[in-house]
Protein backbone atom coordinates (compact mmCIF):
# COMPACT_ATOMS: atom_id res chain seq x y z
CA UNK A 1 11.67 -23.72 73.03
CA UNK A 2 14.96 -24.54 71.13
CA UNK A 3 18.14 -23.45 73.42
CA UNK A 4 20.20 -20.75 71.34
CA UNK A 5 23.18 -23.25 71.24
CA UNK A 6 21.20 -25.76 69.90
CA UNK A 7 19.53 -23.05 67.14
CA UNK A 8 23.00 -21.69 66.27
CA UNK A 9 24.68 -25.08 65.33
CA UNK A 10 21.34 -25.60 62.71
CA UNK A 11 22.36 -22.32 61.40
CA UNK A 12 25.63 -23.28 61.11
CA UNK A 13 24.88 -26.42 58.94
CA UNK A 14 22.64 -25.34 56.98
CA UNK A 15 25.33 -22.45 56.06
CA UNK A 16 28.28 -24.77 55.39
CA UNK A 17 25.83 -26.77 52.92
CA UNK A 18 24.45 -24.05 50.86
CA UNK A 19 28.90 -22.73 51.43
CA UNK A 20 29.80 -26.34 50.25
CA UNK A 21 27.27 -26.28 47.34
CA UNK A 22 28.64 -22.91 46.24
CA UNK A 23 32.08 -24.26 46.34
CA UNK A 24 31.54 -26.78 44.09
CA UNK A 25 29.38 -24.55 41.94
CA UNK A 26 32.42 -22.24 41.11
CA UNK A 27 33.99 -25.64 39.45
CA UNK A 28 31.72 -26.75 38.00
CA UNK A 29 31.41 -26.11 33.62
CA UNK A 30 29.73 -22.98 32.22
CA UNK A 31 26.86 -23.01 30.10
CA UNK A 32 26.89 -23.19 26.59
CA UNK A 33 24.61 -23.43 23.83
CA UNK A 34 21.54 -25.68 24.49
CA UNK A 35 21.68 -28.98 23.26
CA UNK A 36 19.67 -29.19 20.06
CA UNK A 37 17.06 -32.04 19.08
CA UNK A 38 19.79 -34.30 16.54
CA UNK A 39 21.79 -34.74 19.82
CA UNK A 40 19.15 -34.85 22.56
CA UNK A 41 17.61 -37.59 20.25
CA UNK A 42 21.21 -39.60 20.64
CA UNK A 43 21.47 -39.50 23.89
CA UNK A 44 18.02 -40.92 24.42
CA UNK A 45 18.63 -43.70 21.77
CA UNK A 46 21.80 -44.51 23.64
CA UNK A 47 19.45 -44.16 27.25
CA UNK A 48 16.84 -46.62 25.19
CA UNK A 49 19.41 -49.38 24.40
CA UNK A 50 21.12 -49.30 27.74
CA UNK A 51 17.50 -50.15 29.28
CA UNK A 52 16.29 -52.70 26.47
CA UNK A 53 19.44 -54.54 27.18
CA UNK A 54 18.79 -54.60 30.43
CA UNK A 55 15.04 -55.49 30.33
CA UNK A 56 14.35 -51.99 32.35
CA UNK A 57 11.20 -49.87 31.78
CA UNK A 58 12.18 -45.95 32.29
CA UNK A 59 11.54 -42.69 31.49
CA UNK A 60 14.41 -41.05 29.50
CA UNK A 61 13.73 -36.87 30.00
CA UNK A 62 16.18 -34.58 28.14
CA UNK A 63 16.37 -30.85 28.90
CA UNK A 64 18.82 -27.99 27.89
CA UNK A 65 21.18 -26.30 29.80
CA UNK A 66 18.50 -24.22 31.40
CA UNK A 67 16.14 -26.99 32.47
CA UNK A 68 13.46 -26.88 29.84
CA UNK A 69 12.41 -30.23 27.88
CA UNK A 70 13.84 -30.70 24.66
CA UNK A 71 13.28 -34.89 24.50
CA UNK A 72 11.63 -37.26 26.22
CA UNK A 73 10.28 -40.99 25.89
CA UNK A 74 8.75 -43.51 27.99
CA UNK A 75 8.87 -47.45 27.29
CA UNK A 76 6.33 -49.93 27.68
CA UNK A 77 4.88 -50.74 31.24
CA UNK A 78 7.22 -47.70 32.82
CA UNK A 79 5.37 -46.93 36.42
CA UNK A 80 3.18 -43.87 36.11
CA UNK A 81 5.62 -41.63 38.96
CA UNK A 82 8.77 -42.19 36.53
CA UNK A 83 7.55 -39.99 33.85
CA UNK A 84 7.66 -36.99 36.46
CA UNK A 85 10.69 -38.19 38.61
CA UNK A 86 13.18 -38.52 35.07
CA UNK A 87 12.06 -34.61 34.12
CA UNK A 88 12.90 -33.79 37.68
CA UNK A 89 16.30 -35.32 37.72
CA UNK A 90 17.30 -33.65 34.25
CA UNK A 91 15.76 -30.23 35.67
CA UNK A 92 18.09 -30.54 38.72
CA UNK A 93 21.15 -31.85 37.00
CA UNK A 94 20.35 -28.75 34.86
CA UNK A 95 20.17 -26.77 37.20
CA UNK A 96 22.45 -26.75 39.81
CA UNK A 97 24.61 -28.68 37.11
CA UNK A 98 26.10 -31.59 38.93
CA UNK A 99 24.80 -35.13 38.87
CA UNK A 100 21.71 -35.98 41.07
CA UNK A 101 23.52 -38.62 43.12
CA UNK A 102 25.96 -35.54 44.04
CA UNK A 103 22.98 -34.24 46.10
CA UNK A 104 21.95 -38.01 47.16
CA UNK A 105 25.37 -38.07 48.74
CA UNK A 106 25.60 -34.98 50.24
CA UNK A 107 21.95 -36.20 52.18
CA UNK A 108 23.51 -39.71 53.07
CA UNK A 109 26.67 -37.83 54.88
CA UNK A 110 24.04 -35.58 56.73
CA UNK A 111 24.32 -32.30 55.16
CA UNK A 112 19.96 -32.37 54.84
CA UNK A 113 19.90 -28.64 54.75
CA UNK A 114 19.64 -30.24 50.45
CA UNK A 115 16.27 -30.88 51.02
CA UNK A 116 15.80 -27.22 51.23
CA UNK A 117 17.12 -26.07 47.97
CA UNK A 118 14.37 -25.00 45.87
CA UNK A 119 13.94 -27.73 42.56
CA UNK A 120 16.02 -30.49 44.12
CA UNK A 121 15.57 -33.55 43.54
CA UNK A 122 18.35 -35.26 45.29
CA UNK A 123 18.10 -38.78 43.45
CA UNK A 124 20.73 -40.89 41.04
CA UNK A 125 20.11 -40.72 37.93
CA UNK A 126 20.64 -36.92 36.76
CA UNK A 127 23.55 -35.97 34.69
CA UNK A 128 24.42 -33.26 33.16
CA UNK A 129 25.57 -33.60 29.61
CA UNK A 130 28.89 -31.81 28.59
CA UNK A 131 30.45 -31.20 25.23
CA UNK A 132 33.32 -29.27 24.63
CA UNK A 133 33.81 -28.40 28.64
CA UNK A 134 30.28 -26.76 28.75
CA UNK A 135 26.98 -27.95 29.92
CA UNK A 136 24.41 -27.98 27.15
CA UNK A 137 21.57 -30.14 28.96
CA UNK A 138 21.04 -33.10 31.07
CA UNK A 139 18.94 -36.44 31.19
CA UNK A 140 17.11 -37.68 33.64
CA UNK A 141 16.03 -41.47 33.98
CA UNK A 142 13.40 -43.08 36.42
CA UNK A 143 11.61 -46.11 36.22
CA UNK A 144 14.22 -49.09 38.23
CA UNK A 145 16.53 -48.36 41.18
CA UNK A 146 18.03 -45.69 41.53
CA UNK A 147 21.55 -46.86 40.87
CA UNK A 148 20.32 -48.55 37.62
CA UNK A 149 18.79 -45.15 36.72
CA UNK A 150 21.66 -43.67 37.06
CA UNK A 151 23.54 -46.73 34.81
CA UNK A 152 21.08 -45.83 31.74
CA UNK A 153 21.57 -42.23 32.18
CA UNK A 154 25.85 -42.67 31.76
CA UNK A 155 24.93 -44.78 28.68
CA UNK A 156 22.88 -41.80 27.02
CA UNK A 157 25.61 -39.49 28.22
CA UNK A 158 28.33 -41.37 27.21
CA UNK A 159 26.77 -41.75 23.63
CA UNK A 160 28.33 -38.07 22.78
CA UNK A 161 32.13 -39.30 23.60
């Protein structure tokens, strides 16, 4: 049986995450409109490039500001688990709209009460995708480390700047 000290101070984490994810919620930018096919389609050809250049095979998954798919391709010889991981990392991005590696870190410094929150996946290579200070979708990439994820995903993003 777990000592009530011991059961407390689990408590107490897992409050100041979900606190410390709230926080950060409150700054983060409001929803807009969802992010429409024309620009979903140039953020994935910016995605593509970034990975052709680099000789990577990923899945590029776009969603709008609520999580739901608006664009999505796969290259050549991309591992079979990538094509659900990148719609995973755009749903979370989406979702709690912050990048994926923002939850990745949050893990790594020991705040694991993340792998509780429902729809989380807590890997690089999520981000959401702003215009005009509000979130109209996010990409997700998968398919090469995470950190190089992540690099093709700031390409695609960066493609609306």
């Amino acid at each position: 049986m777990m000592p009530i000290k011991k059961m407390a101070q689990g408590v107490s984490v897992l409050v100041l995450s979900l606190a410390a994810l709230s926080a950060t919620a409150q700054q983060r930018p409001p929803y807009g409109a969802g992010i429409n096919l024309e620009t979903a389609k140039k953020v994935g050809a910016a995605a593509v490039a970034e990975a052709r250049k680099n000789n990577w095979n990923v899945a590029i998954a776009i969603v709008d500001n609520h999580g739901m798919l608006v664009y999505y391709e796969m290259l050549d010889d991309t591992q079979t688990a990538s094509a659900i991981i990148a719609l995973e990392k755009a749903r979370t991005s989406a979702t709690y709209r912050r990048p994926t590696k923002e939850l990745e870190d949050g893990i790594a410094g020991g705040r694991v009460a993340i792998l509780g929150l429902p729809g989380a996946t807590p890997i690089e290579g999520g981000l959401p995708i702003v215009v005009g200070g509000k979130m109209i979708g996010a990409v997700g990439i998968s398919g090469v480390t995470s950190q190089q994820d992540g690099v093709v995903a700031k390409a695609g993003v960066e493609a609306l700047k």
